[in-house]
C-alpha atoms as a PDB file:
ATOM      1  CA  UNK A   1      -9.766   0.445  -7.296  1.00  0.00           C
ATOM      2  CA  UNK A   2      -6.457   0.755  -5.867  1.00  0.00           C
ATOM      3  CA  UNK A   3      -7.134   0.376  -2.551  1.00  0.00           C
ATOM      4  CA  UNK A   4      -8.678  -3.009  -2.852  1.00  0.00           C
ATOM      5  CA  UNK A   5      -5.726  -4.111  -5.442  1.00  0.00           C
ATOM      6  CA  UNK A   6      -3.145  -3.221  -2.873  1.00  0.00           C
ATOM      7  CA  UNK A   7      -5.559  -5.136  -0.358  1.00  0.00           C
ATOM      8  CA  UNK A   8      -6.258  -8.318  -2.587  1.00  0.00           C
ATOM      9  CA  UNK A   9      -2.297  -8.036  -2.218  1.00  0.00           C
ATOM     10  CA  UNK A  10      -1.388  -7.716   1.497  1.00  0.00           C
ATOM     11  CA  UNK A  11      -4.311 -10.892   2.018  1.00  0.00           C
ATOM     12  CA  UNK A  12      -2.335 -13.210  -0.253  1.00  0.00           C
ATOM     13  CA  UNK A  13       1.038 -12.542   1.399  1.00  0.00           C
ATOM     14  CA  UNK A  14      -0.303 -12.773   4.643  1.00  0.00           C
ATOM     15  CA  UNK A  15      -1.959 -16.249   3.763  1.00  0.00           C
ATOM     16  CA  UNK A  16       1.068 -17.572   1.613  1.00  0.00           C
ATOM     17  CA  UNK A  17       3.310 -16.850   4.989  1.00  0.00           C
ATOM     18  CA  UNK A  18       5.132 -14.104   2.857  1.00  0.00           C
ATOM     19  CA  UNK A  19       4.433 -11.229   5.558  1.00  0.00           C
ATOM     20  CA  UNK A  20       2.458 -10.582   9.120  1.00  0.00           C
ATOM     21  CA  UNK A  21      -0.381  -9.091   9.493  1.00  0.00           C
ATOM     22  CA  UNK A  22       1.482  -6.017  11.036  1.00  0.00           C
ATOM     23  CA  UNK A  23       3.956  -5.185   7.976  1.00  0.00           C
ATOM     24  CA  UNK A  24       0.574  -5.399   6.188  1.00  0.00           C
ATOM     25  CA  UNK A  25      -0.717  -2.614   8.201  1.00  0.00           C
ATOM     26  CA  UNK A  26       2.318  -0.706   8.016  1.00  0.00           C
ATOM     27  CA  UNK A  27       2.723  -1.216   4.179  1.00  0.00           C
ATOM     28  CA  UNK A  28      -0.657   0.010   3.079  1.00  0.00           C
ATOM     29  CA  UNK A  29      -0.505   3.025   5.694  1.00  0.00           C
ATOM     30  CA  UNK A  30       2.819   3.587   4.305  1.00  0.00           C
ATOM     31  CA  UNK A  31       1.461   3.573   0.822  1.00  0.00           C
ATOM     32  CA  UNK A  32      -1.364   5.908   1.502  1.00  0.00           C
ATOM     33  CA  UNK A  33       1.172   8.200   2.973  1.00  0.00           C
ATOM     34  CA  UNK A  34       3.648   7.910  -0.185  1.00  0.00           C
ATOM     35  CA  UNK A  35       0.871   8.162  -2.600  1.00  0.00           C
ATOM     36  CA  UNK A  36      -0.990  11.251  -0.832  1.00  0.00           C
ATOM     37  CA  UNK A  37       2.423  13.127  -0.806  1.00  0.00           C
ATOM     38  CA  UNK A  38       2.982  12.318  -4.477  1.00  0.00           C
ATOM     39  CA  UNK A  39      -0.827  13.988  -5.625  1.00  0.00           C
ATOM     40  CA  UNK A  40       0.734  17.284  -3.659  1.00  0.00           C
ATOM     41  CA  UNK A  41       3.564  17.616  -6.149  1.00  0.00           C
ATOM     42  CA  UNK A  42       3.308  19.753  -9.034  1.00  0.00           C
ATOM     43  CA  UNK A  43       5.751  18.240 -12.150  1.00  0.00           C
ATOM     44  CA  UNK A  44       7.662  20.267 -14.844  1.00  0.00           C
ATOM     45  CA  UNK A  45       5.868  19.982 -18.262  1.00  0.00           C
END
């Protein structure tokens, strides 16, 4: 679900001119990275 928000996303920036289709790349890579690191985490109750 997610995945094709953040997707949905990257597509209209790239088509309003907003971003290349590189940062694009980078930024959901990025984000997979960020959010991966974030499941590993254990928070105080």
């Amino acid at each position: 679900m997610c995945a094709s928000l953040a997707l949905e996303a990257a597509r209209s920036r790239l088509f309003g001119g907003i971003h290349f289709a590189s940062a694009n790349d980078d930024g959901i890579a990025q984000g997979i990275c960020v959010g991966n690191e974030v499941l590993t985490l254990q928070f105080l109750e």
